[in-house]
C-alpha atoms as a PDB file:
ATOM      1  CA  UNK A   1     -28.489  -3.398  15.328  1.00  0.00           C
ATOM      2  CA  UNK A   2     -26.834   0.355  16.633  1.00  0.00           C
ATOM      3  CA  UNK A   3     -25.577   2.860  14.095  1.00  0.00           C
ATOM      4  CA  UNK A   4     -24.287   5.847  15.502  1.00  0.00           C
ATOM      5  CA  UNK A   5     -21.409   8.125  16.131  1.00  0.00           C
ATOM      6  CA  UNK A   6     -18.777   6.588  18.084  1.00  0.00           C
ATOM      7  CA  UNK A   7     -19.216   9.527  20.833  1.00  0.00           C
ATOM      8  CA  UNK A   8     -22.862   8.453  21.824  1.00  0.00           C
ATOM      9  CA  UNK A   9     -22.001   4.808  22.420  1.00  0.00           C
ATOM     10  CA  UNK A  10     -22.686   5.399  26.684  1.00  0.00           C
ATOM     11  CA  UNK A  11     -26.956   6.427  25.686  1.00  0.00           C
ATOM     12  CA  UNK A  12     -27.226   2.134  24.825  1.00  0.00           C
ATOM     13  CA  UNK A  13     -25.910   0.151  28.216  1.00  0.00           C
ATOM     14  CA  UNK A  14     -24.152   0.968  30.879  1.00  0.00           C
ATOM     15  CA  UNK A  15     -23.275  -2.696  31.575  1.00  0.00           C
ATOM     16  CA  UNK A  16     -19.407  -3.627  32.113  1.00  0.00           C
ATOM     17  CA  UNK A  17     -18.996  -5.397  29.011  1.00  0.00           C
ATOM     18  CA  UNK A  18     -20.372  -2.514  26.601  1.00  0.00           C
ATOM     19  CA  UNK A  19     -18.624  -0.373  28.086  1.00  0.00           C
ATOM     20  CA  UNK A  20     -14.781  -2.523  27.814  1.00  0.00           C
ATOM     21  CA  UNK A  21     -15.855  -2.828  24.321  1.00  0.00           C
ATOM     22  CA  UNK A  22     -16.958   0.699  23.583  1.00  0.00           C
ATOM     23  CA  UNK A  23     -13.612   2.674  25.087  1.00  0.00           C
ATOM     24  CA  UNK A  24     -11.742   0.038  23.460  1.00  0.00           C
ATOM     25  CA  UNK A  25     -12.998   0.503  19.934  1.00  0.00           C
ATOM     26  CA  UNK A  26     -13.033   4.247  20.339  1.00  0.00           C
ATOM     27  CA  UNK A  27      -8.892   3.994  20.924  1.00  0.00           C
ATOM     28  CA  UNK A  28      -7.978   2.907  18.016  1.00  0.00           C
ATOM     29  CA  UNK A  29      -7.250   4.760  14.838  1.00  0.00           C
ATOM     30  CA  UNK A  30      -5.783   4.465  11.368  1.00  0.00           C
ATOM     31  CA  UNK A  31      -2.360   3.313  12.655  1.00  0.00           C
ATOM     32  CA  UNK A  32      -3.499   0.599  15.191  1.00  0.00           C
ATOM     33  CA  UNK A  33      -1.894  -2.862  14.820  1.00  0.00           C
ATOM     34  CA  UNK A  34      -3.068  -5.331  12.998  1.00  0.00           C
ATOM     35  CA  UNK A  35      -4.224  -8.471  14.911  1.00  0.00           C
ATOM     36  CA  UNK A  36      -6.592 -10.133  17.246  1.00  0.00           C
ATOM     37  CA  UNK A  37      -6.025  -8.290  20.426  1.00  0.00           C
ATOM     38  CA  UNK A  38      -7.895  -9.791  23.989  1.00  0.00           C
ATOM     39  CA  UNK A  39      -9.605  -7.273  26.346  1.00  0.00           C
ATOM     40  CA  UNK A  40     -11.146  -9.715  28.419  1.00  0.00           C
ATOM     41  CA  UNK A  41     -10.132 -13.006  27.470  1.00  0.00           C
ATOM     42  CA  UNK A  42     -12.168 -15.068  24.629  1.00  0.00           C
ATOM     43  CA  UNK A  43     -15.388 -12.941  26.461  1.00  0.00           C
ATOM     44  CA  UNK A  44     -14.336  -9.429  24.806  1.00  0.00           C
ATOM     45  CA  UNK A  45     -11.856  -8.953  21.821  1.00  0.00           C
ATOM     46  CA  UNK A  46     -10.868  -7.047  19.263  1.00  0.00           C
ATOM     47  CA  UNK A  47      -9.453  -7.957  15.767  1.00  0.00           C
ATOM     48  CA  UNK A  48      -7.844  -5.177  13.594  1.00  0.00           C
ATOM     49  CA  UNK A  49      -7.389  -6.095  10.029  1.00  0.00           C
ATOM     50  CA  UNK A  50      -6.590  -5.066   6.733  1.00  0.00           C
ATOM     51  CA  UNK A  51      -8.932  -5.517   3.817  1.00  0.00           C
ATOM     52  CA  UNK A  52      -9.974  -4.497   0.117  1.00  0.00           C
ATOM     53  CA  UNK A  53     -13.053  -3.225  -1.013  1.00  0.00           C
ATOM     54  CA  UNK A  54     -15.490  -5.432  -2.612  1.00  0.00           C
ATOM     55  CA  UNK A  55     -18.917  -5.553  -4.708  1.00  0.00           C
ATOM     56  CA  UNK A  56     -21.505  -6.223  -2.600  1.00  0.00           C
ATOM     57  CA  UNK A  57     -22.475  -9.812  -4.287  1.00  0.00           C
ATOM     58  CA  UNK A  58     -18.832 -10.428  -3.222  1.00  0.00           C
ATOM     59  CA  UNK A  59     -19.320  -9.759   0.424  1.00  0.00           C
ATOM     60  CA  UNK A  60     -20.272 -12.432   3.239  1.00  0.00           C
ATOM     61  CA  UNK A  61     -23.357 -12.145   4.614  1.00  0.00           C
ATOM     62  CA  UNK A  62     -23.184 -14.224   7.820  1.00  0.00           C
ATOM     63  CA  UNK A  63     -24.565 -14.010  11.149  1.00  0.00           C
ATOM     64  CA  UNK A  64     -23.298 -15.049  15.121  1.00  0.00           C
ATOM     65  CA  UNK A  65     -25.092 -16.740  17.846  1.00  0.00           C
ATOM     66  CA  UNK A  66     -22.151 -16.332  20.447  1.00  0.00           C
ATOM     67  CA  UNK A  67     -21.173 -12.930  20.028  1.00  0.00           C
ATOM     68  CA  UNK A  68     -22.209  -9.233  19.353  1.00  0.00           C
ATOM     69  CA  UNK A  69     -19.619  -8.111  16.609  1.00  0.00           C
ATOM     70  CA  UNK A  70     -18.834  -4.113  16.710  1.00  0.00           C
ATOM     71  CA  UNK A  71     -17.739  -2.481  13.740  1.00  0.00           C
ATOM     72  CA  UNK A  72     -15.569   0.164  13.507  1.00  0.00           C
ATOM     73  CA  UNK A  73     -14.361   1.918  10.207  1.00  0.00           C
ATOM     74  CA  UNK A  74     -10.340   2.955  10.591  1.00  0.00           C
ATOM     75  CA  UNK A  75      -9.371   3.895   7.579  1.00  0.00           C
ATOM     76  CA  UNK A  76     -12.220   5.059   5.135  1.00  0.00           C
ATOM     77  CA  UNK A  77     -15.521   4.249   4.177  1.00  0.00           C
ATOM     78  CA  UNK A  78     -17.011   1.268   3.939  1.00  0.00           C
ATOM     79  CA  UNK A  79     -20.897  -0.178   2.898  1.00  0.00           C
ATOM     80  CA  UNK A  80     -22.907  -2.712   5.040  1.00  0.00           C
ATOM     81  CA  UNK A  81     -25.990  -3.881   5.355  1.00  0.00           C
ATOM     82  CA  UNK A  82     -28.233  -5.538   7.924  1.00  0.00           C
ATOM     83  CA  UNK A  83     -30.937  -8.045   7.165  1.00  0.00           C
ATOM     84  CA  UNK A  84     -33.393 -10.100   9.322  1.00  0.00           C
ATOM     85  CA  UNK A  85     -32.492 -13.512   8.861  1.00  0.00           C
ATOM     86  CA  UNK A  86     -35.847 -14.952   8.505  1.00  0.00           C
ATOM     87  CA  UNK A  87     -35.662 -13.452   5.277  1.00  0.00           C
ATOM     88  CA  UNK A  88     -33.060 -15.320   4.257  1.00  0.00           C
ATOM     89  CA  UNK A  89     -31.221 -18.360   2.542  1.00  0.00           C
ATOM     90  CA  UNK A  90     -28.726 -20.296   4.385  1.00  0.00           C
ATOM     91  CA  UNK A  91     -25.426 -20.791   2.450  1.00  0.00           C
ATOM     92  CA  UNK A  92     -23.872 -23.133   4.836  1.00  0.00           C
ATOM     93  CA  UNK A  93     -24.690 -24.003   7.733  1.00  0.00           C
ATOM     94  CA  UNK A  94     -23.786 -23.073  11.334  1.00  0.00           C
ATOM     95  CA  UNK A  95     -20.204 -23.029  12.102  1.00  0.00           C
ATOM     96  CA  UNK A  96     -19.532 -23.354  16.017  1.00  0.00           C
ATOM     97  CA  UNK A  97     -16.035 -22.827  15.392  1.00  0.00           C
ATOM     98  CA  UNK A  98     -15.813 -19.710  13.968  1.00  0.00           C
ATOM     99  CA  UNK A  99     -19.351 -18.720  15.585  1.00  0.00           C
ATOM    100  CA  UNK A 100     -21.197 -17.761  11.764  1.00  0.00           C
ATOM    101  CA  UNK A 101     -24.054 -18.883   9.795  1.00  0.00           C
ATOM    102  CA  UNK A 102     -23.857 -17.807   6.111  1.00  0.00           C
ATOM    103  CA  UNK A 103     -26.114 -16.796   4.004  1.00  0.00           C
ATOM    104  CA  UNK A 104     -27.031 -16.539   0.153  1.00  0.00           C
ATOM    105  CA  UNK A 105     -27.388 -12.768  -0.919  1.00  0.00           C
ATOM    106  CA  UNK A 106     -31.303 -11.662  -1.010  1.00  0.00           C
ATOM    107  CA  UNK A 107     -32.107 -10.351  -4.600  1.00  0.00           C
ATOM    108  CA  UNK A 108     -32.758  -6.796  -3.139  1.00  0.00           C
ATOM    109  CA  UNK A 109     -30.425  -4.831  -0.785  1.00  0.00           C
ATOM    110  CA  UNK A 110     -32.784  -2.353   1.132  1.00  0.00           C
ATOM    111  CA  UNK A 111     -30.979  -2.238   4.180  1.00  0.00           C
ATOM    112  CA  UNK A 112     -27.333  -0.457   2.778  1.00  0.00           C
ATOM    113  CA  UNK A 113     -25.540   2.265   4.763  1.00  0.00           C
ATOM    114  CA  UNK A 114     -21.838   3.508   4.850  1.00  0.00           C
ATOM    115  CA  UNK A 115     -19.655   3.133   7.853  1.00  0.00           C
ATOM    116  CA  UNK A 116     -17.082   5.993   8.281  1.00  0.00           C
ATOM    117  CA  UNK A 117     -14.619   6.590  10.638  1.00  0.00           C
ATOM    118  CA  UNK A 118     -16.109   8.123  13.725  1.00  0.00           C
ATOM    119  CA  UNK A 119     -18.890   5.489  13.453  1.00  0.00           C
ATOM    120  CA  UNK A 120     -19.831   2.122  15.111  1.00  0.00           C
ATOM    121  CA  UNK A 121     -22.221  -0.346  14.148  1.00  0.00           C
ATOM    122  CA  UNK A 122     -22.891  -3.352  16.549  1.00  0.00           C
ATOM    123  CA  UNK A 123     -24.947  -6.661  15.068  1.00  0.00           C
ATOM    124  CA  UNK A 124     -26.525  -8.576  17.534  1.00  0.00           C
ATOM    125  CA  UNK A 125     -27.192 -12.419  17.175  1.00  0.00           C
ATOM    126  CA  UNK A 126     -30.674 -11.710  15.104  1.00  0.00           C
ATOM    127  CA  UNK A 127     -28.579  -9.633  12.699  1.00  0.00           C
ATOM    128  CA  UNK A 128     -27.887 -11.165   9.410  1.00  0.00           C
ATOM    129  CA  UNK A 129     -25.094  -8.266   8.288  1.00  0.00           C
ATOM    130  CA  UNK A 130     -22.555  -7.432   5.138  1.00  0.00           C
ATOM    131  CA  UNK A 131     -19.518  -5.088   5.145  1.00  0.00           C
ATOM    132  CA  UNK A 132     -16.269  -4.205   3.524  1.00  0.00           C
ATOM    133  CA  UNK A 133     -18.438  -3.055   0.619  1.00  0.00           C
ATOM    134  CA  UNK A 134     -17.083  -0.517  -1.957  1.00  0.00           C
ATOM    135  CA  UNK A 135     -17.789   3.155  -1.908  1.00  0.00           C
ATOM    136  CA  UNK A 136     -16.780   3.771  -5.376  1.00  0.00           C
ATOM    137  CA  UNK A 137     -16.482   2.043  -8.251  1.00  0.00           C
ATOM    138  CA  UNK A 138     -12.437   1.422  -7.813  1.00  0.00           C
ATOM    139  CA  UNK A 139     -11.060  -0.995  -4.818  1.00  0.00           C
ATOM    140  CA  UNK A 140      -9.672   0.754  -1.556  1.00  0.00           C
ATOM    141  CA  UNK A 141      -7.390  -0.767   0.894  1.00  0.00           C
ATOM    142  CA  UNK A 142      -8.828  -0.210   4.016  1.00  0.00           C
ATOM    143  CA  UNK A 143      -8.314  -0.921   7.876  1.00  0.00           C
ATOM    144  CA  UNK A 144     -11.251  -1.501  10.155  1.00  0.00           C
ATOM    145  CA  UNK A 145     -12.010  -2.714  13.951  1.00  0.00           C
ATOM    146  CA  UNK A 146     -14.446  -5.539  14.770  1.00  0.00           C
ATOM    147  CA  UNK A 147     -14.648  -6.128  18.677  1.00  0.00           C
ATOM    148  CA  UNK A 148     -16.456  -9.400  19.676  1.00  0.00           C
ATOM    149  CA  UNK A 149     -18.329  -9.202  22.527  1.00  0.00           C
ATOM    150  CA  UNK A 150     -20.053 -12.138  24.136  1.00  0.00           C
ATOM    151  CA  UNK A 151     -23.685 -11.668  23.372  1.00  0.00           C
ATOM    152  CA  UNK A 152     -24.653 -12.855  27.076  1.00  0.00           C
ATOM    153  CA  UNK A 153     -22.580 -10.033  28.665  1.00  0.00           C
ATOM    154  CA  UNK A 154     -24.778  -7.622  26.976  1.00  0.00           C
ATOM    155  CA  UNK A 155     -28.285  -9.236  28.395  1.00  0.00           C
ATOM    156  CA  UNK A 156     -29.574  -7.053  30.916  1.00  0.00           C
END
């Protein structure tokens, strides 16, 4: 996993792919469309979406074999969390299709931090990861940016 400010994405890879994803992500903003929107075919792509905030036992906690997923905050705030998945449950089992493995909710969360705009956070195929967790106690609506990067591409 990477958590940082969007401006220091360049000090992780310099590879092709990273770097498609990285000045994609940090182009969009608050009024981007919402959608699924290629930047190199099925390899690299972006979906924008709208969401509301949850409790965290109402999150998914999934993880991909296929693909690196980049997170970008739009809108506001949001919580995640990143777990090793050794150290968890599966809820289902893997789904080629939509490229996820889910998994029950541990009893302890020790891995939480908040995603803000201006923020990335990337979760490679050994991280088990949560978002569109509340800030607050009252829902938000909220945009954010997840761009999908084949995991390959990134493999020095």
């Amino acid at each position: 996993m990477i958590f940082d400010s969007l401006d220091n994405w360049r000090q992780y890879s310099a590879l092709p792919a990273w770097k498609l994803a990285l000045e994609y992500l940090q182009s969009l903003g608050p009024e981007s469309p919402v959608g699924e929107h290629l930047i190199q075919d099925r390899d690299i792509y972006a979906i924008v979406f709208d969401f509301q905030s949850k409790n965290l036992l109402d999150t998914t906690l999934e993880a991909h074999r296929e693909y690196v997923d980049i997170h970008r905050a739009l809108s506001g705030p949001e919580v995640h969390a990143r777990f090793a998945i050794a150290d968890l449950l599966d809820k289902a089992p893997y789904d080629a299709e939509t490229d996820a493995i889910r998994f029950h909710h541990p009893d302890r969360f020790n891995a939480l931090f908040t995603l803000v705009p201006g923020n990335f956070v990337a979760y490679f195929p050994q991280d088990a990861h949560l978002s569109q967790g509340k800030t607050d106690p009252r829902v938000q609506n909220l945009r954010k940016a997840v761009v999908k990067v084949r995991a390959k591409l990134l493999l020095p």
